[in-house]
N, C-alpha and C. Protein backbone atom coordinates (compact mmCIF):
# COMPACT_ATOMS: atom_id res chain seq x y z
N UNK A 1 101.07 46.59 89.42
CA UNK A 1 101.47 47.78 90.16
C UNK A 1 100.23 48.64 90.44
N UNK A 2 99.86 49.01 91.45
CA UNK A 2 98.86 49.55 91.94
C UNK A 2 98.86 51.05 91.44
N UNK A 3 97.56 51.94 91.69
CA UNK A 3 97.78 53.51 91.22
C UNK A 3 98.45 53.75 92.14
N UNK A 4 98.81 55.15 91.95
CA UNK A 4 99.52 56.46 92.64
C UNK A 4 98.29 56.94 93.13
N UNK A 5 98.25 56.99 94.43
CA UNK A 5 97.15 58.04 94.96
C UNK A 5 97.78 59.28 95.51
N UNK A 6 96.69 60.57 94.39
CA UNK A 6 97.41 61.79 95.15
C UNK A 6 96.81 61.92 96.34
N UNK A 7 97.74 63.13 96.93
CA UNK A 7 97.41 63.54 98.50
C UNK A 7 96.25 64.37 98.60
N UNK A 8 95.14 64.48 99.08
CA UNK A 8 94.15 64.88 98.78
C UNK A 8 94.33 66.65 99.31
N UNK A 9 94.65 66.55 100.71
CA UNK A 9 94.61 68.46 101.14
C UNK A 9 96.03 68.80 99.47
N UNK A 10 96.91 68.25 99.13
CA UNK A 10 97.60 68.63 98.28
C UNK A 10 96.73 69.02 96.95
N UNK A 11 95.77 68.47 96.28
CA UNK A 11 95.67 69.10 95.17
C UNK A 11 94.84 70.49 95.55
N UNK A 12 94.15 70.44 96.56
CA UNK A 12 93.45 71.48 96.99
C UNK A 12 94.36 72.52 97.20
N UNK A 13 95.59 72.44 97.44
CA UNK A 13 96.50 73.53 97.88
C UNK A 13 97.50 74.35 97.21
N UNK A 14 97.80 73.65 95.96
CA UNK A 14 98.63 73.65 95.05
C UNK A 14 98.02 73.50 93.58
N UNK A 15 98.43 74.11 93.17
CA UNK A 15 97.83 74.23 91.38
C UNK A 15 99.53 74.36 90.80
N UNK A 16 99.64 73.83 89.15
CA UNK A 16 100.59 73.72 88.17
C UNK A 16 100.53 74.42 87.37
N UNK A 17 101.55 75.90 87.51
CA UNK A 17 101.06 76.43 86.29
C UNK A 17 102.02 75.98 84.99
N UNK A 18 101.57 76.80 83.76
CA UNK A 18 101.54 76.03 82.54
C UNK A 18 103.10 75.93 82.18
N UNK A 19 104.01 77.03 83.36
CA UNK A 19 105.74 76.59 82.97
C UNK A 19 106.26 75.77 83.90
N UNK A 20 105.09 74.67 84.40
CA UNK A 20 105.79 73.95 85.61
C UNK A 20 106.12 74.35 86.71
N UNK A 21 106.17 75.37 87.27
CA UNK A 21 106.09 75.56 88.70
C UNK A 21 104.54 75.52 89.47
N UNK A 22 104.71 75.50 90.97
CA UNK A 22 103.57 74.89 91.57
C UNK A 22 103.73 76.23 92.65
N UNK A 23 102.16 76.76 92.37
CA UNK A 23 101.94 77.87 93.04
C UNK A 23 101.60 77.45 94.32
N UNK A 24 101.58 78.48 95.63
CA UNK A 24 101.32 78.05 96.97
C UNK A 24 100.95 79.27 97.50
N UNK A 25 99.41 79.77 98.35
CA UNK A 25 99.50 80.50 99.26
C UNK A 25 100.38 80.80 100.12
N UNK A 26 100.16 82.12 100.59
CA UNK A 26 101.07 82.18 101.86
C UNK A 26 100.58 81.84 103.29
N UNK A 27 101.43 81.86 104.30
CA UNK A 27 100.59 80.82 105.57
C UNK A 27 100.06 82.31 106.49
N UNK A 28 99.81 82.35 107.67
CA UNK A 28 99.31 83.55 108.68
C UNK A 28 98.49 84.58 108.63
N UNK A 29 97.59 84.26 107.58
CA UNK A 29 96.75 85.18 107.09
C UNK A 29 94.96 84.90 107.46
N UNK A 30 95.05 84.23 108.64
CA UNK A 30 93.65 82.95 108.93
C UNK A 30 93.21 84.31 110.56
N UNK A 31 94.03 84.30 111.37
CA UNK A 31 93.73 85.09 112.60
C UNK A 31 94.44 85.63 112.64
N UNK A 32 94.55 86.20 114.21
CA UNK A 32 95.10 87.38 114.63
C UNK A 32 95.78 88.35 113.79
N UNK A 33 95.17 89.21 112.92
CA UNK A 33 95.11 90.01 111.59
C UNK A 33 95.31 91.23 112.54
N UNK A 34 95.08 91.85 113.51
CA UNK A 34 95.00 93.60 114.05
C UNK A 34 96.15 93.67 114.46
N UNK A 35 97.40 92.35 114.85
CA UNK A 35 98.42 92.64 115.59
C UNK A 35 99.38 93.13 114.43
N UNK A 36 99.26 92.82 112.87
CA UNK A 36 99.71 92.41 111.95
C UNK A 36 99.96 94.11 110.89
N UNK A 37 100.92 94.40 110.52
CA UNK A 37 100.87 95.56 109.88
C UNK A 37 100.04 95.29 108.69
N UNK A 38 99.28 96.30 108.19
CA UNK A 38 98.62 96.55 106.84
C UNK A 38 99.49 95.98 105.61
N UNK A 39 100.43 96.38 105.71
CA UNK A 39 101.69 96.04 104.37
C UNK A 39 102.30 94.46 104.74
N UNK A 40 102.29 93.95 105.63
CA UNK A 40 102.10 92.42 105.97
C UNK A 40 101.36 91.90 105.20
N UNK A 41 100.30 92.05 105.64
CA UNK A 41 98.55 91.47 105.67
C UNK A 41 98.58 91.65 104.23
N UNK A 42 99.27 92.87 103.25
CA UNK A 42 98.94 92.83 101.74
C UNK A 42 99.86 92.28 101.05
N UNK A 43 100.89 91.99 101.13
CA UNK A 43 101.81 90.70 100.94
C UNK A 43 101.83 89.95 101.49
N UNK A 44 100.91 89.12 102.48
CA UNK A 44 100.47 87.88 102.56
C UNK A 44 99.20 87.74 101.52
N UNK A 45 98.68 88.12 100.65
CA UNK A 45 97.81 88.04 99.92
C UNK A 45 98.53 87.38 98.46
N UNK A 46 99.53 87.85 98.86
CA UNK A 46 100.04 87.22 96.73
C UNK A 46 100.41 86.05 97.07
N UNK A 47 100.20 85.19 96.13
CA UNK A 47 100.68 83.90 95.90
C UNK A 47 102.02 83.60 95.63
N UNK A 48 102.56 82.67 95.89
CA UNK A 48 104.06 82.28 96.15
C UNK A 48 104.47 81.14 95.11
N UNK A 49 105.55 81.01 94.82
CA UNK A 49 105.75 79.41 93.88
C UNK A 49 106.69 78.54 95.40
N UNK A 50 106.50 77.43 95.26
CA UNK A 50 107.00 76.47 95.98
C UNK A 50 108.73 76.34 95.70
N UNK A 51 109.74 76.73 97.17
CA UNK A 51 110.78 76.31 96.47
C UNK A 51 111.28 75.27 96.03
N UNK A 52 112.59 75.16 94.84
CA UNK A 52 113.00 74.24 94.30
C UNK A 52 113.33 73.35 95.18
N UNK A 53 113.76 73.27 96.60
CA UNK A 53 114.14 72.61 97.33
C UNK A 53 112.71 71.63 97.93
N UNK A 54 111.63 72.04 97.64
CA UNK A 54 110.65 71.12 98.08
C UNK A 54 109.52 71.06 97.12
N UNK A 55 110.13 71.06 95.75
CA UNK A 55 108.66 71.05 94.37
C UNK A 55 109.10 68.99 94.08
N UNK A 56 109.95 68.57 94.42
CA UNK A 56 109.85 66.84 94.37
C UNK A 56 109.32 66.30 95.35
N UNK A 57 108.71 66.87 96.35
CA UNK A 57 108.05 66.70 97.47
C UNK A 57 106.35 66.73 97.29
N UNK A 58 106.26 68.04 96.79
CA UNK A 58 104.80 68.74 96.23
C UNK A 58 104.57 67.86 94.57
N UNK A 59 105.17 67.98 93.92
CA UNK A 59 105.10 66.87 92.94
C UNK A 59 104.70 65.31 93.30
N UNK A 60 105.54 64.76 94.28
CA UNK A 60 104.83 63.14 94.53
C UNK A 60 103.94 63.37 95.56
N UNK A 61 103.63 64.66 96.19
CA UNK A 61 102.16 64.48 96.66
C UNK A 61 100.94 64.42 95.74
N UNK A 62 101.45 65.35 94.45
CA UNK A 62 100.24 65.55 93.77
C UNK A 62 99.95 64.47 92.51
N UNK A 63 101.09 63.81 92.77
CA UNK A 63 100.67 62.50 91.67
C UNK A 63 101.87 62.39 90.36
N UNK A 64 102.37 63.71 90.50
CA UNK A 64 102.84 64.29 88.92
C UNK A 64 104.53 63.42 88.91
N UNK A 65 104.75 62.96 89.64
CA UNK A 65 106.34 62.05 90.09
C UNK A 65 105.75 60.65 90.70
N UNK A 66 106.20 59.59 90.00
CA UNK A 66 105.93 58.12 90.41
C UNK A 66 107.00 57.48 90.81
């Protein structure tokens, strides 16, 4: 049986923290920033956990589900 290769942009994107959930940036925070309210722009800054509906997804990208 061959390895599991993880997904490579996946480990870069996603980290495990130590109670098992898988943290995730938030997306729209790259350009067009002036159209964007201040209080947007500062809650697009916190980090997010991945929902339950797509952490068996993010899991067999990152290797951690075979």
């Amino acid at each position: 049986m061959p390895k599991v290769k993880s997904h490579s942009r996946a480990k870069k994107t996603f980290k495990v923290t130590a109670s098992g959930k898988i943290r995730r940036y938030k997306a729209f925070k790259s350009h067009l920033l002036t159209k964007k309210s201040n209080k947007r722009k500062r809650h697009l800054r916190q980090a997010a956990f991945v929902h339950p509906a797509n952490e068996n997804l993010v899991k067999r990208m990152l290797g951690l589900k075979g």
